[in-house]
C-alpha atoms as a PDB file:
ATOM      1  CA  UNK A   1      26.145 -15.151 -42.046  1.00  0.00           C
ATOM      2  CA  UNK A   2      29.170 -17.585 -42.625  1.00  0.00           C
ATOM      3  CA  UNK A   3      31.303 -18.037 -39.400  1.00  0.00           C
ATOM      4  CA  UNK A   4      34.666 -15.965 -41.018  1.00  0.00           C
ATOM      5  CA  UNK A   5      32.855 -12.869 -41.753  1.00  0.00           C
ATOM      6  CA  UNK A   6      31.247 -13.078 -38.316  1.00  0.00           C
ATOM      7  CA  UNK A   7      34.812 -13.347 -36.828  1.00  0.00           C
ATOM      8  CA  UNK A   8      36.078 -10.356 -39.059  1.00  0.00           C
ATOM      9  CA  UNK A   9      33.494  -8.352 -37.846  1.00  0.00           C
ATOM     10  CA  UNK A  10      33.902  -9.331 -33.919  1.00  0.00           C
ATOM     11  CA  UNK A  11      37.535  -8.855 -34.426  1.00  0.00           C
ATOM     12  CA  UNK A  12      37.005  -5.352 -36.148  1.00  0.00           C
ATOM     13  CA  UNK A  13      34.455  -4.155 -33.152  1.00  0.00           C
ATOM     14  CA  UNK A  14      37.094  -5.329 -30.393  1.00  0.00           C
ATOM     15  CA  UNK A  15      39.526  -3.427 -32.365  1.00  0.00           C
ATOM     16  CA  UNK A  16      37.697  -0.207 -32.529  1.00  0.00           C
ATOM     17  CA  UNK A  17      36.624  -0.948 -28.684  1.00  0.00           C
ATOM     18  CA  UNK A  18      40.734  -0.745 -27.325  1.00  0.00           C
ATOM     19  CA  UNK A  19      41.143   2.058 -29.542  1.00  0.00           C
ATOM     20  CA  UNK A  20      38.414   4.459 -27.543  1.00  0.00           C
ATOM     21  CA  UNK A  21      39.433   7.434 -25.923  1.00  0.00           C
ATOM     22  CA  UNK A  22      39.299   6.768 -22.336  1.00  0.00           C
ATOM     23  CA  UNK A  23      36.000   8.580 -21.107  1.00  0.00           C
ATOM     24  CA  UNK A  24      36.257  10.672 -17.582  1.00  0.00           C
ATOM     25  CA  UNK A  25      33.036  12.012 -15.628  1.00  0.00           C
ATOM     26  CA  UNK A  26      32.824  15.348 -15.003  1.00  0.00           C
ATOM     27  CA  UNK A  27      34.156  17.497 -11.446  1.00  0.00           C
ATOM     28  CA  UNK A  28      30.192  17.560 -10.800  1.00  0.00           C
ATOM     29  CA  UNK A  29      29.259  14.484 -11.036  1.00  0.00           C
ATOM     30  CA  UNK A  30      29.791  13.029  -7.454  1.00  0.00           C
ATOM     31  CA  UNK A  31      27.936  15.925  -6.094  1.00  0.00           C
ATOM     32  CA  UNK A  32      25.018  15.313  -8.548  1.00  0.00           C
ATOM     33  CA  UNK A  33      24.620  11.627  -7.794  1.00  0.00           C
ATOM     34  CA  UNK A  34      24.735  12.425  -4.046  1.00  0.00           C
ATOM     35  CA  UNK A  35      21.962  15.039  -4.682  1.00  0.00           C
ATOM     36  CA  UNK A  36      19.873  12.720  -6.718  1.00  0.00           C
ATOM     37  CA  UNK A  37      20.433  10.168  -3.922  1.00  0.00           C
ATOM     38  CA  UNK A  38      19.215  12.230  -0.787  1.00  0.00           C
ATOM     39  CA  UNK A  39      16.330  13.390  -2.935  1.00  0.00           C
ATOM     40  CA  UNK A  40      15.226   9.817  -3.737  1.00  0.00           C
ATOM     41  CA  UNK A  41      15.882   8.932  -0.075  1.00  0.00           C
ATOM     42  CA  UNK A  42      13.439  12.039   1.169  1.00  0.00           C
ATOM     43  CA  UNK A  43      10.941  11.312  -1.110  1.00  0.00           C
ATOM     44  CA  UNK A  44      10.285   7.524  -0.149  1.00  0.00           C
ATOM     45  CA  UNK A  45       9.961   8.907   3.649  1.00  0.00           C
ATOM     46  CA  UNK A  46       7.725  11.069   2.913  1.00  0.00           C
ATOM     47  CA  UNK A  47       5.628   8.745   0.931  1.00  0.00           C
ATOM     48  CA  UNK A  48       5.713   5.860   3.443  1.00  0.00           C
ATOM     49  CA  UNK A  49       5.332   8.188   6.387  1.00  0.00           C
ATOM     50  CA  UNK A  50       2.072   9.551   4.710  1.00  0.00           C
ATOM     51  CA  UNK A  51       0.614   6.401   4.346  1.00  0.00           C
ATOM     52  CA  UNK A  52       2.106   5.369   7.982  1.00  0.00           C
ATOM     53  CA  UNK A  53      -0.207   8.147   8.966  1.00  0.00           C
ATOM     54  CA  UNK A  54      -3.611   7.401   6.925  1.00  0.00           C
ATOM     55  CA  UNK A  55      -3.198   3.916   8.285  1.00  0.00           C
ATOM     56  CA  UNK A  56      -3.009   4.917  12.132  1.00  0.00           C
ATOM     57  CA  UNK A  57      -6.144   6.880  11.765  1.00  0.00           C
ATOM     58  CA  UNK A  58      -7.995   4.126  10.350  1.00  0.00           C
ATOM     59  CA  UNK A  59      -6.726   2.115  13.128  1.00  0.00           C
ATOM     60  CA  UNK A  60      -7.950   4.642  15.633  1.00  0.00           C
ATOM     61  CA  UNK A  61     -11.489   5.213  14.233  1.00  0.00           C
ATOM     62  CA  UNK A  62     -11.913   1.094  14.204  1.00  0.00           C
ATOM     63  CA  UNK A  63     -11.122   1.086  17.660  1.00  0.00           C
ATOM     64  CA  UNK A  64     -13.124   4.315  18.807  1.00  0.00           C
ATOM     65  CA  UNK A  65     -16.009   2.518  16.647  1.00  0.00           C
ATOM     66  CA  UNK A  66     -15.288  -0.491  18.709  1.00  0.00           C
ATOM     67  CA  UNK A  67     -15.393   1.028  22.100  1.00  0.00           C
ATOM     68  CA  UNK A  68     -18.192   2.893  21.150  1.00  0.00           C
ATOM     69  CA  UNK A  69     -20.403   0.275  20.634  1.00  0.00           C
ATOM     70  CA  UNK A  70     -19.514  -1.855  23.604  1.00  0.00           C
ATOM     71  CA  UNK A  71     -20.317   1.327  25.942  1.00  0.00           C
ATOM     72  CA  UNK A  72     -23.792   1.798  24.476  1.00  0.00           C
ATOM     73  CA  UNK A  73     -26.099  -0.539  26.386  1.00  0.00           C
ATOM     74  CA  UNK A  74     -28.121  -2.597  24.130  1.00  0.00           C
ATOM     75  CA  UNK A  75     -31.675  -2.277  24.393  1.00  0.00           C
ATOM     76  CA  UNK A  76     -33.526  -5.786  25.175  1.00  0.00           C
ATOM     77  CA  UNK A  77     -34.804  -6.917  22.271  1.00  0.00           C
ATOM     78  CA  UNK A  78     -37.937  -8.751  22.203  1.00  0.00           C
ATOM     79  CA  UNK A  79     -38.436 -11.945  19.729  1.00  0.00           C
ATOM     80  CA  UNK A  80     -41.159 -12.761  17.704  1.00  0.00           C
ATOM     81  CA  UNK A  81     -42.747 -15.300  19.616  1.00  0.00           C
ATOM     82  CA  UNK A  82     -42.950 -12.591  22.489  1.00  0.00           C
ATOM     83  CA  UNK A  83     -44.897 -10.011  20.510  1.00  0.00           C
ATOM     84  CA  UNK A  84     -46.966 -12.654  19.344  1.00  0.00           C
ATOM     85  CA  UNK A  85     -47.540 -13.706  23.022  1.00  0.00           C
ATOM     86  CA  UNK A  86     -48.175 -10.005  23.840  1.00  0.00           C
ATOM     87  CA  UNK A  87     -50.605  -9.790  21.075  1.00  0.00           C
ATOM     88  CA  UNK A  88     -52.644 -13.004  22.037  1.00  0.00           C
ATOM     89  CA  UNK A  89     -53.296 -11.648  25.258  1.00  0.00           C
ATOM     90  CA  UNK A  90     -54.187  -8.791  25.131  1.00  0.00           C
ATOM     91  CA  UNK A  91     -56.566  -8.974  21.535  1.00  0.00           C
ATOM     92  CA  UNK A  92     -57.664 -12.740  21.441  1.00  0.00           C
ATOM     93  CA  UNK A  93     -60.546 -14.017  23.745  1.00  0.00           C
ATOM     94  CA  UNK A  94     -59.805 -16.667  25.942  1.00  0.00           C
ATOM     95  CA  UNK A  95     -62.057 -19.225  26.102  1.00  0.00           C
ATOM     96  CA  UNK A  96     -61.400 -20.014  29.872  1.00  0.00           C
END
């Protein structure tokens, strides 16, 4: 496109731009975007409080889970070489 007709045609847009109506919202529309607002605002709580919430109970079974198992005694736990012991003694003759 040569460089004049570009400027003819910028010239002829900014033209028809000033010579717009001007353009006025309607009585309703404050009210609207304040509705639209508060909803968005109440729906964001109640997604981050749900998640606020599944996240404290995961929280609280890790810890009863934790407590749990530190309160249940351990039973001793005998090793390998012990049962082997065990075994040798009582199945194996000595030769003493």
């Amino acid at each position: 496109m040569k460089p004049n007709t570009l400027n003819e045609k910028v010239i002829e847009k900014l033209q028809e731009f000033e010579s717009l109506e001007n353009i006025y919202p309607s009585s309703d529309w404050d009210y609207e975007l304040q509705m639209k607002l508060q909803m968005h605002a109440s729906i964001k709580t109640t997604f981050i409080s749900k998640y606020n919430f599944i996240l404290v109970c995961i929280v609280l079974i890790n810890c009863g889970l934790i407590v749990f198992s530190l309160l249940n005694e351990s039973k001793p736990t005998t090793t390998r070489t012990t049962n082997l012991e065990v075994i040798s003694n009582e199945l194996l003759i000595s030769s003493i």
